[in-house]
Protein backbone atom coordinates (compact mmCIF):
# COMPACT_ATOMS: atom_id res chain seq x y z
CA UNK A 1 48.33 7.67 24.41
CA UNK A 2 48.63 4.59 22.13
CA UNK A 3 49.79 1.28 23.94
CA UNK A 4 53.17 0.55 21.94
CA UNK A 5 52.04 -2.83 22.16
CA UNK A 6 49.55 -2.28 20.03
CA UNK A 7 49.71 -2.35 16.06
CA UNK A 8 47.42 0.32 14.82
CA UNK A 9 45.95 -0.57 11.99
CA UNK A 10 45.35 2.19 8.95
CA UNK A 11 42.79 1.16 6.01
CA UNK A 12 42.59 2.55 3.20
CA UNK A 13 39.51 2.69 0.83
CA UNK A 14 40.52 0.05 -1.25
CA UNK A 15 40.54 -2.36 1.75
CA UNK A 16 37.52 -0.49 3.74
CA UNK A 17 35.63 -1.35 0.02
CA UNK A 18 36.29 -4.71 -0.21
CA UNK A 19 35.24 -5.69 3.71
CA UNK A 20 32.15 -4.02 3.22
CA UNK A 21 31.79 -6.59 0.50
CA UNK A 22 32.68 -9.80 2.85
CA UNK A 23 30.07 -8.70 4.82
CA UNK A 24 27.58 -8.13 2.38
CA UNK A 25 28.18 -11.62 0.61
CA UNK A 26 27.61 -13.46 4.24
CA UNK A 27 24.78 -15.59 4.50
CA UNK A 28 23.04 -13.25 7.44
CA UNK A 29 19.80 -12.97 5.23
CA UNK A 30 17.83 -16.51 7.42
CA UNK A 31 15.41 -15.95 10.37
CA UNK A 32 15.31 -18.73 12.82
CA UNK A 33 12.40 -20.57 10.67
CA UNK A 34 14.25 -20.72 7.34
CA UNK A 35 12.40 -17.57 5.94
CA UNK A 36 14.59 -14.81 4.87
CA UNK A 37 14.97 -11.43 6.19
CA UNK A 38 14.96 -8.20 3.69
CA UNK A 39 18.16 -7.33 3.82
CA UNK A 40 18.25 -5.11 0.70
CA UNK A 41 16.77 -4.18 -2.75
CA UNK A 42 18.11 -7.13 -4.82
CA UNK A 43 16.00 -9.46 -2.41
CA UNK A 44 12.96 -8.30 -4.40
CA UNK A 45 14.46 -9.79 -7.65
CA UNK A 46 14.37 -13.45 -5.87
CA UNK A 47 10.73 -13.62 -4.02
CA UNK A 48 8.23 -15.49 -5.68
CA UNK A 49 5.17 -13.58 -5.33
CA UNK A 50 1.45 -14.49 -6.10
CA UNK A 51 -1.77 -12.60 -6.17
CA UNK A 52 -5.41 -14.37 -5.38
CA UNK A 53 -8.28 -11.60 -6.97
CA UNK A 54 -6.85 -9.58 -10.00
CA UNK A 55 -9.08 -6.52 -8.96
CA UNK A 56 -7.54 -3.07 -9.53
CA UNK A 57 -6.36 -3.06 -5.89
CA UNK A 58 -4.16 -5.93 -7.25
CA UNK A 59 -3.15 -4.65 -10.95
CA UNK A 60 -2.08 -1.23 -8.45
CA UNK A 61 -0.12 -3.42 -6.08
CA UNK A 62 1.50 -5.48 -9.11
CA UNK A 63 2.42 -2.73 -11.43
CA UNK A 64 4.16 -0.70 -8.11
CA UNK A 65 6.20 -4.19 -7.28
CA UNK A 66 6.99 -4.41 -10.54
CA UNK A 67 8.75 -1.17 -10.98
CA UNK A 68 11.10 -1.86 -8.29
CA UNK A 69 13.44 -4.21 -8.61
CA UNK A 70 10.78 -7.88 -8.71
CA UNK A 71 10.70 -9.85 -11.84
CA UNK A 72 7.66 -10.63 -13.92
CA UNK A 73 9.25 -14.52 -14.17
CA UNK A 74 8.45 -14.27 -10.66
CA UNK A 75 4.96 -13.29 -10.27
CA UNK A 76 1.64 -15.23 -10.65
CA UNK A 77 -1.64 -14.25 -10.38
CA UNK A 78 -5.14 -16.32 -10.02
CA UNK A 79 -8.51 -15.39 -10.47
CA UNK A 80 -11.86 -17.30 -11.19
CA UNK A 81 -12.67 -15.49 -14.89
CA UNK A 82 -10.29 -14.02 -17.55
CA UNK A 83 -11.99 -10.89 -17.47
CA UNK A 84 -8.89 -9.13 -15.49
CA UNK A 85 -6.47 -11.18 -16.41
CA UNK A 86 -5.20 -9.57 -19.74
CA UNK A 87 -3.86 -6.88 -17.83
CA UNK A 88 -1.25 -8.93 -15.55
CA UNK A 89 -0.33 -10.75 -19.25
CA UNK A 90 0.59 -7.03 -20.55
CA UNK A 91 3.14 -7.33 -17.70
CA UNK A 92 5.05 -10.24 -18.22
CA UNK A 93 3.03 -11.89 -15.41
CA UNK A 94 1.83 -15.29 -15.57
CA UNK A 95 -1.48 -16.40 -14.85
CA UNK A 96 -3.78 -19.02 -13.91
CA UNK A 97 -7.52 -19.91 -12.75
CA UNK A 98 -5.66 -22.26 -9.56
CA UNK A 99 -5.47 -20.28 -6.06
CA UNK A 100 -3.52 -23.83 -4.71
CA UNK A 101 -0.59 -23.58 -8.02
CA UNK A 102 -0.45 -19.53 -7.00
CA UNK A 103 -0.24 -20.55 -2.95
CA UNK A 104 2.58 -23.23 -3.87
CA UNK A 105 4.95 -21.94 -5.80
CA UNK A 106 5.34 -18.08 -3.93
CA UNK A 107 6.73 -17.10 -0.79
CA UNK A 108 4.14 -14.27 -0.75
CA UNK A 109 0.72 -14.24 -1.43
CA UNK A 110 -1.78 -11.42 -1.67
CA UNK A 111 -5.29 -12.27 -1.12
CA UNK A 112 -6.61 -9.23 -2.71
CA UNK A 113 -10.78 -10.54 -2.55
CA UNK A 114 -14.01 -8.80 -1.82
CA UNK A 115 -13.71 -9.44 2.21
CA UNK A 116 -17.39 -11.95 1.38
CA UNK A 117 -14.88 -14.22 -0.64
CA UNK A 118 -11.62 -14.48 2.10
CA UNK A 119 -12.83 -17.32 4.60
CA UNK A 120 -13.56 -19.82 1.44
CA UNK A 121 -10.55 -18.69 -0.14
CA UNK A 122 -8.38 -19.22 2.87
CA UNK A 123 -10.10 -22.65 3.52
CA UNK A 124 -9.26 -23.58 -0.08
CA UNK A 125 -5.47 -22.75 0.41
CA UNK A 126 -5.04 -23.34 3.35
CA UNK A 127 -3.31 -27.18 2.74
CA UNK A 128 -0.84 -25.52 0.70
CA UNK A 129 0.12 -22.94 2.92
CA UNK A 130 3.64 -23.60 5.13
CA UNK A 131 5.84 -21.88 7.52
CA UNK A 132 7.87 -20.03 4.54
CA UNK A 133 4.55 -18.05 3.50
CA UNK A 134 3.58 -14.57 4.61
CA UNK A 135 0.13 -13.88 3.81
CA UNK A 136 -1.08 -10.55 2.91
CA UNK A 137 -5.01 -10.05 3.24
CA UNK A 138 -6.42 -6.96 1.12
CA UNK A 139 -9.57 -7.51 2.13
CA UNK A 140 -11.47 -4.21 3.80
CA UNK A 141 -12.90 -4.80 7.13
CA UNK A 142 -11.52 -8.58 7.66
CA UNK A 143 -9.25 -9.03 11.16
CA UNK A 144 -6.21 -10.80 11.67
CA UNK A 145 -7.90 -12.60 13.78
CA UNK A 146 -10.12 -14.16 11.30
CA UNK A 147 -7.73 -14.46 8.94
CA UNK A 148 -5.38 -16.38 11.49
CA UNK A 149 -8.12 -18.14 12.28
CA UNK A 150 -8.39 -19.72 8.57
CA UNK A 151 -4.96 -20.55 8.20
CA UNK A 152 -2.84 -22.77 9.78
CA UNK A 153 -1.68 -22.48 13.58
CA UNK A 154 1.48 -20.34 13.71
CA UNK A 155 0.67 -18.94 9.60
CA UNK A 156 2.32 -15.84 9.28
CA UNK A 157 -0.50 -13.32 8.24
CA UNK A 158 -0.59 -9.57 7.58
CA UNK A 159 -3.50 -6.85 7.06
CA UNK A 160 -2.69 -4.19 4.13
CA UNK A 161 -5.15 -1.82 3.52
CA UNK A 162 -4.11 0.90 -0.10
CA UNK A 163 -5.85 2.59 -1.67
CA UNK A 164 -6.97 3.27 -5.50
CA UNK A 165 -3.55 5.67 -6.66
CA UNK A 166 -1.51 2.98 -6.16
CA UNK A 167 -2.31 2.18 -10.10
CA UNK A 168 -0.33 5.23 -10.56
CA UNK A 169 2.24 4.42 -7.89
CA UNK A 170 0.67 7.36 -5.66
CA UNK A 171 -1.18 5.34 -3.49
CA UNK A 172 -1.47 5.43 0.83
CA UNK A 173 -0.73 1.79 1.94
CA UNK A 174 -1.04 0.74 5.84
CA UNK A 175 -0.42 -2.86 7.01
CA UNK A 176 -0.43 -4.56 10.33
CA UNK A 177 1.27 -7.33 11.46
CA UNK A 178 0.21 -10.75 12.38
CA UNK A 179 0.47 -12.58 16.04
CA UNK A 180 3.37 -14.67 14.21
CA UNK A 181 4.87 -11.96 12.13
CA UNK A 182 8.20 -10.62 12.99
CA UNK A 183 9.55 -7.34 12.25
CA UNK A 184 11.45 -8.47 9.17
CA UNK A 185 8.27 -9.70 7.32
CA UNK A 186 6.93 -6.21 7.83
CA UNK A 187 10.45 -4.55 6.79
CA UNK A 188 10.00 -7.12 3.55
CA UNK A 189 6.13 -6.16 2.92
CA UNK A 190 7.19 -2.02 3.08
CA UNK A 191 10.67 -2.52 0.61
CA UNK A 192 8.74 -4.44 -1.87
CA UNK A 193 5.73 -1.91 -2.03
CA UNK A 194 7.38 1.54 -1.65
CA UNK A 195 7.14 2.45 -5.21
CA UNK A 196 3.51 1.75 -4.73
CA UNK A 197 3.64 5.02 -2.69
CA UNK A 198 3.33 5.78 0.77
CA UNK A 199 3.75 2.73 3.32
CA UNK A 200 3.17 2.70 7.15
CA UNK A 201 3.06 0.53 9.26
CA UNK A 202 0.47 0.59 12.58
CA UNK A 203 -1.83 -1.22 15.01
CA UNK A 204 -4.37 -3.24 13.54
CA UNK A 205 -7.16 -0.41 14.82
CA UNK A 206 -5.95 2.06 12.57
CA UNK A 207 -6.51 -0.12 9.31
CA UNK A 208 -10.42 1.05 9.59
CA UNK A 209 -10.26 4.17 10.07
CA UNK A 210 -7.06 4.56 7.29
CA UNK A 211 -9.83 3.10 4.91
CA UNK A 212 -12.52 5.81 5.92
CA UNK A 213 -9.16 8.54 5.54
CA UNK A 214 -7.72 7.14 2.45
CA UNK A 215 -9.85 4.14 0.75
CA UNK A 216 -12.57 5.87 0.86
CA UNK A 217 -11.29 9.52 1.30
CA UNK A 218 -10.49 8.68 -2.42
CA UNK A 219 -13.42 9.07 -3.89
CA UNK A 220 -14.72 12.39 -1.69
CA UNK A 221 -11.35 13.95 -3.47
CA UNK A 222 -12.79 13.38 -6.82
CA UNK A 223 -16.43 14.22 -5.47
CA UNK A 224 -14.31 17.32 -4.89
CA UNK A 225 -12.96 18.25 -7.67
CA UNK A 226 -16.31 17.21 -9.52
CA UNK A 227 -17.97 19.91 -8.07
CA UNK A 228 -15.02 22.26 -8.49
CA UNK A 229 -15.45 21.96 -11.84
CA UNK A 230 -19.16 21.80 -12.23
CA UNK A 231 -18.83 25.51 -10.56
CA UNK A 232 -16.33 26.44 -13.61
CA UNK A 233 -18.81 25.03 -15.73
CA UNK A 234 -21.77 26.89 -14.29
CA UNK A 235 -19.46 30.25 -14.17
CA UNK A 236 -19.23 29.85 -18.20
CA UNK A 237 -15.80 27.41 -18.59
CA UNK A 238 -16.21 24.52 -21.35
CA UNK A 239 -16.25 21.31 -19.00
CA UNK A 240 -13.54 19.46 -20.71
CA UNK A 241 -10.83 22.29 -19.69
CA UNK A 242 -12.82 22.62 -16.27
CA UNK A 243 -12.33 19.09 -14.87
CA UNK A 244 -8.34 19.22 -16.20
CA UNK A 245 -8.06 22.50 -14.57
CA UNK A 246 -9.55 21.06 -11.23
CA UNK A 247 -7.60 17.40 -11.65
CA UNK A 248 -4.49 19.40 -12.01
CA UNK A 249 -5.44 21.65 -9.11
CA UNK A 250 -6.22 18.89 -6.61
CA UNK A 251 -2.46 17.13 -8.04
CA UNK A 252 -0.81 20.72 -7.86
CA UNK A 253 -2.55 21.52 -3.66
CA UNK A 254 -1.35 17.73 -2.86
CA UNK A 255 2.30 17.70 -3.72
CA UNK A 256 2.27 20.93 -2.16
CA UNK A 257 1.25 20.08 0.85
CA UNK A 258 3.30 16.84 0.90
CA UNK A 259 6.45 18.40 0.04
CA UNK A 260 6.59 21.57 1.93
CA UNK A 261 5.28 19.41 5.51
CA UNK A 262 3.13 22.44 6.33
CA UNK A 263 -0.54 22.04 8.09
CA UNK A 264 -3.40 21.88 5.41
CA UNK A 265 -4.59 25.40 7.83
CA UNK A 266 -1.32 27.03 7.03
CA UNK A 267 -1.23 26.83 3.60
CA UNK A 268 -4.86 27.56 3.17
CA UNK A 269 -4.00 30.74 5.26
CA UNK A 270 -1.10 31.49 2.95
CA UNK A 271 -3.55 31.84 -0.02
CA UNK A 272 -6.00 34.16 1.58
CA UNK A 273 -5.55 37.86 1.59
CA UNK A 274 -8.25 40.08 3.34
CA UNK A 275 -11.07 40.85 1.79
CA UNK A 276 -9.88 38.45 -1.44
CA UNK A 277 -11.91 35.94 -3.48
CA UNK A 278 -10.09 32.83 -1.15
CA UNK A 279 -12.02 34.22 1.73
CA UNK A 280 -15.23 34.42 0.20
CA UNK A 281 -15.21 31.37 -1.09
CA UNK A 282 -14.07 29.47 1.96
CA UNK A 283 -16.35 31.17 4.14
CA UNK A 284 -19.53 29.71 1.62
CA UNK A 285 -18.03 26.45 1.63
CA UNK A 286 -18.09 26.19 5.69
CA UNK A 287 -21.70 27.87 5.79
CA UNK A 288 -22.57 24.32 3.33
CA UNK A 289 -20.65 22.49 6.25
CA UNK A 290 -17.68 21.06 4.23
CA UNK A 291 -15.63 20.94 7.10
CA UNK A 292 -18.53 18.96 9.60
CA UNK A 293 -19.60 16.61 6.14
CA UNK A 294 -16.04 15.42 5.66
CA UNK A 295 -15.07 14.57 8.78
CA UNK A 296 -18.12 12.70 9.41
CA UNK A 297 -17.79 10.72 6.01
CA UNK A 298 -14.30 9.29 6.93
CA UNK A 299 -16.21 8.65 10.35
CA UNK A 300 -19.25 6.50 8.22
CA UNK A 301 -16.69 4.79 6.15
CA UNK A 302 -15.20 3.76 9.08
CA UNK A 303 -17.56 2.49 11.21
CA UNK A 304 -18.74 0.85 8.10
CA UNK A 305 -15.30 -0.70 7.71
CA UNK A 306 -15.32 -2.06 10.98
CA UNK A 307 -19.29 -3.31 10.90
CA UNK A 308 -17.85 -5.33 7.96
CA UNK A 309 -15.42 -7.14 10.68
CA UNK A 310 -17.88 -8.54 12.67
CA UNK A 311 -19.61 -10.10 10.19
């Protein structure tokens, strides 16, 4: 029963809309070190963000942030020819041969170099680099541990590892955070790069062995679906329609499988019948060892990833 005493209040939508819009104009968007939390989309407008390397890894990563909701005005990218640079221009991005201008004037930075080239990169910036930065190392096979090592004491650092489809905003993106990275920087990293594709976060031990599944496990799809169509070919197909038949096949079985959430083994199942052509074909392709070859690739790539972290 209601205590008389008591006014109860009714609300209607009018007034329910424009609370919801007290709240979302207070200033509740600071951590405790000045840096600000992701709080929603529109953040991605303000964040200056810069790029060291202007690899493809990069161009992937820029063209994804870009078709969210980050300006152009507000990206730079660096690099040590022009070679790549073109590319970012075609964007609206700015550009520049200085890692120190592209360190000083973002809030971000991607250091998206061949892991050889991090430690003097990260010794060259490191002057410039301040509490408000989160730094974002590309590099396969490099630690957070070395990377915190190279940067100031208490630098906030995370590990991303994607992949190549991220130039087509289909990538498979894992990070790991930092010793000094909070939850929010890692909340930040995934809402800026979701229409990059896929982003997870992890442990710092998966990041190898996601670049044996999916850095590498790239290019053993289109090894793939080169050798589907080199069959075609041998079976009489022109090669031209051959390898779009087999790109669009390996599209058509992945979107499949990501959208319907079924095991790879249950939808392989659902295209066999007895006695059919599915059968016979999978049963040559596990006498050649397919099965045994691939998992023991992603395990090479791996190992190599991680041989590449002790250096």
């Amino acid at each position: 029963m209601d205590d008389p005493g008591i006014k109860k209040q009714n609300w209607d939508v009018k007034e329910t809309e424009l609370f919801l819009e007290i709240l979302k104009d207070l200033d509740m968007k600071k951590c405790l070190d000045g840096r600000k939390i992701k709080m929603d989309p529109e953040m991605d407008s303000q964040l200056k963000i810069g790029f060291i390397g202007a690899g493809n890894m990069a161009f992937g990563i820029a063209k994804g942030i870009l078709s969210g909701n980050a300006l152009p005005a507000n990206i730079k990218v660096s690099a040590p020819s022009s070679r790549n640079l073109g590319r970012f221009q075609e964007l609206g991005v700015a550009v520049t041969h200085s890692n120190e201008e592209v360190v000083s004037g973002s809030d971000l930075v991607f250091v998206a170099v061949k892991p050889h080239l991090v430690a003097p990169v990260l010794t060259e910036i490191s002057e410039h680099v301040t509490e408000r930065h989160i730094i974002v190392s590309v590099a396969a096979g490099v630690t957070l541990a070395t990377v915190e090592e190279l940067l100031p004491e208490n630098s906030v650092a995370i590990r991303l590892m994607p992949n190549l489809p991220c130039l087509v905003q289909e990538g498979a993106l894992l990070f790991a955070r930092g010793s000094h990275a909070k939850q929010e920087d890692g909340a930040l990293l995934r809402s800026l790069l979701h229409r990059c594709g896929l982003v997870e976060e992890g442990p710092e031990a998966w990041i190898d062995i996601h670049t044996g599944l999916s850095g590498s496990g790239v290019a053993f799809v289109y090894l793939f679906a080169e050798a589907l169509a080199e069959g075609a070919v041998k079976m009489g197909m022109p090669s031209a329609l051959a390898h779009s038949i087999a790109s669009q096949t390996v599209l058509g079985a992945g979107k499949l499988l990501r959208e319907s959430g079924k095991h790879p083994a249950q939808l392989r199942s659902e295209v066999c019948t007895p006695g059919g052509t599915t059968i016979y074909g999978l049963h040559t392709l596990e006498q050649g060892g397919l099965r045994a070859a691939t998992m023991s690739a992603v395990e090479s790539a791996t190992e190599r990833a991680r041989e590449l972290g002790r250096k």
